[in-house]
Protein backbone atom coordinates (compact mmCIF):
# COMPACT_ATOMS: atom_id res chain seq x y z
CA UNK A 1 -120.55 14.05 50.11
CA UNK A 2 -117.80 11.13 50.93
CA UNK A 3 -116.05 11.07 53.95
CA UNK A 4 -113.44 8.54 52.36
CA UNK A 5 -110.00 8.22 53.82
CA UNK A 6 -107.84 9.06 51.12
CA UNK A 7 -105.78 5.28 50.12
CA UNK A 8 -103.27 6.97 47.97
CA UNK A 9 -100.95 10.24 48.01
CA UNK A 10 -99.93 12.08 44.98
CA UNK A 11 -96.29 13.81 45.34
CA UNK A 12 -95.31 16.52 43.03
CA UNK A 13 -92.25 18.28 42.30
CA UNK A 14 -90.92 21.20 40.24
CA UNK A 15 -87.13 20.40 39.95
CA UNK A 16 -84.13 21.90 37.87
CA UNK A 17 -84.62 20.62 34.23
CA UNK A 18 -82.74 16.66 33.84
CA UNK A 19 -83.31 16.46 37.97
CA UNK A 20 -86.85 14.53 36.87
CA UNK A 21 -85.52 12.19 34.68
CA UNK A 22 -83.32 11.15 37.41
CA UNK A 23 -85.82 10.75 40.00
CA UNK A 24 -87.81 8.67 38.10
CA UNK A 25 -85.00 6.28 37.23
CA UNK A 26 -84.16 6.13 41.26
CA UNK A 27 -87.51 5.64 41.66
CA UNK A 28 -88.22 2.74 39.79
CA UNK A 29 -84.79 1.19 40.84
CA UNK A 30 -84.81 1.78 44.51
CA UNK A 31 -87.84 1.90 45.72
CA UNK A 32 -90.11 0.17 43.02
CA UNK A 33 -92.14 2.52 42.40
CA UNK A 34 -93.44 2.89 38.23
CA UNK A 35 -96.14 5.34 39.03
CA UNK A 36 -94.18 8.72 38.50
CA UNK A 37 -93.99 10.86 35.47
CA UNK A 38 -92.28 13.74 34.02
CA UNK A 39 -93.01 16.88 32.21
CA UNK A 40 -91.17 19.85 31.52
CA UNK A 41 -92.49 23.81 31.95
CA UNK A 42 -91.36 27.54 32.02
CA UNK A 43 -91.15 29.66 34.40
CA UNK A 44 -89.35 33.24 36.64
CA UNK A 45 -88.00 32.65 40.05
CA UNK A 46 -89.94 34.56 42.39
CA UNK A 47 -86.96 35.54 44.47
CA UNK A 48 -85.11 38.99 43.55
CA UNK A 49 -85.49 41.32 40.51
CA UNK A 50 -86.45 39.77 37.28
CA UNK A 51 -86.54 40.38 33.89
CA UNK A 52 -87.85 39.99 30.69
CA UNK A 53 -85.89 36.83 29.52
CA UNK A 54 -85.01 35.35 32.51
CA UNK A 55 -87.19 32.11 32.25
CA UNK A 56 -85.69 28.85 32.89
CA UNK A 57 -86.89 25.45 31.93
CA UNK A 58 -87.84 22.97 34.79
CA UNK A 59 -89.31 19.51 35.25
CA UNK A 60 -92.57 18.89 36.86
CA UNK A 61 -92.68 15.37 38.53
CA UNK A 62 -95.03 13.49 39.76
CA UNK A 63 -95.79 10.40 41.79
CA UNK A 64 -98.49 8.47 43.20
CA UNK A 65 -97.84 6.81 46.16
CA UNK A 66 -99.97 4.39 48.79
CA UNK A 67 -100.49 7.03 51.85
CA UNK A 68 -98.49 4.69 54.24
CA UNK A 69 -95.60 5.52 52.19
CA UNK A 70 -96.50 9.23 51.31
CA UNK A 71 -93.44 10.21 53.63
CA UNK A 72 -90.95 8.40 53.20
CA UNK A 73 -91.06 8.43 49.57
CA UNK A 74 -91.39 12.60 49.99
CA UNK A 75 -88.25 12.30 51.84
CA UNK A 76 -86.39 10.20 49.58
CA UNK A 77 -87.64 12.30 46.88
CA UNK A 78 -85.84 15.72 48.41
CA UNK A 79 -82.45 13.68 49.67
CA UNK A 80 -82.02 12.21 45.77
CA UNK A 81 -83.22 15.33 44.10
CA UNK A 82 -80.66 17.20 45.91
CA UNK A 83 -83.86 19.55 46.77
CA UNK A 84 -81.66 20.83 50.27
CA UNK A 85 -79.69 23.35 48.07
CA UNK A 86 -80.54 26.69 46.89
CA UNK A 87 -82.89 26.63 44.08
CA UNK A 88 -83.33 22.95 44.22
CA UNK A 89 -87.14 23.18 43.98
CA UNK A 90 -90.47 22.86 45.36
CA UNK A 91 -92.26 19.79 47.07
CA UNK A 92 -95.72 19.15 48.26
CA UNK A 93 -97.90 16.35 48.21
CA UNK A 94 -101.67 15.25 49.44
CA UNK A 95 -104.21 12.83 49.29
CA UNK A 96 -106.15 11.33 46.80
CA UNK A 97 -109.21 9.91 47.14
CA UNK A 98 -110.20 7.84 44.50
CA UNK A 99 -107.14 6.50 42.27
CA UNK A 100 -107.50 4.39 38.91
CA UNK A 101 -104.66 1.44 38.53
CA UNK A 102 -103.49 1.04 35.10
CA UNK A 103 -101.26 -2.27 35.02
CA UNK A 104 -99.10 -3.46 32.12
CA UNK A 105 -98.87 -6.83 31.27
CA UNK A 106 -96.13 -8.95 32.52
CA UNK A 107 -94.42 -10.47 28.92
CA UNK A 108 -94.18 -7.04 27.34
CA UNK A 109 -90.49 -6.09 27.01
CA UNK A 110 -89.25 -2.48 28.28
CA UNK A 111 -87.98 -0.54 25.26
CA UNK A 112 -84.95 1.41 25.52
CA UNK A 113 -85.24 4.97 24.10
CA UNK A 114 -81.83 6.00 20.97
């Protein structure tokens, strides 16, 4: 068994649905960071009575980060995702200890989704 220090942290969120989408963009623009992704689930709140129903769609990001910037990248996660108000979602992140870096090349163009 590996005692390896974790190099890498892996930050996920489960945010009001469009709040993901967001992040990412914010992300990529303010911090640099192009190793997040999105996807979308169903779910009940677990707070109060609930019915059948009730579901609500939510987005499930996450993001890999180097461990030196595991907090402040949490942090600027929950300030831009608004995550302070009620039901503004769930955080946690931890380690990861082995990671596999998938690089585009440099000349391709980023599409633009219509």
């Amino acid at each position: 068994m590996s005692n390896a220090t974790p190099k890498d942290a892996l930050i996920t969120c489960f945010l009001p649905h469009g709040k993901g989408s967001e992040a990412v963009v914010a992300l990529h623009e303010e911090k640099n960071i192009s190793s997040a992704n999105v996807s979308s689930g169903r779910g009940l709140g677990t707070v109060g009575r609930v019915s059948f129903g009730m579901w609500s769609e939510f987005d499930i990001l996450t993001v890999m980060v180097p461990k030196e910037l595991e907090e402040e990248i949490f942090t600027y996660i929950y300030e831009t995702a608004d995550m302070h108000r009620p039901h503004g979602g769930l955080i946690f992140s931890h380690g990861l200890e082995r990671t596999t870096d998938f690089i585009l090349p440099k000349d391709v163009e980023e599409e633009n989704a219509s």
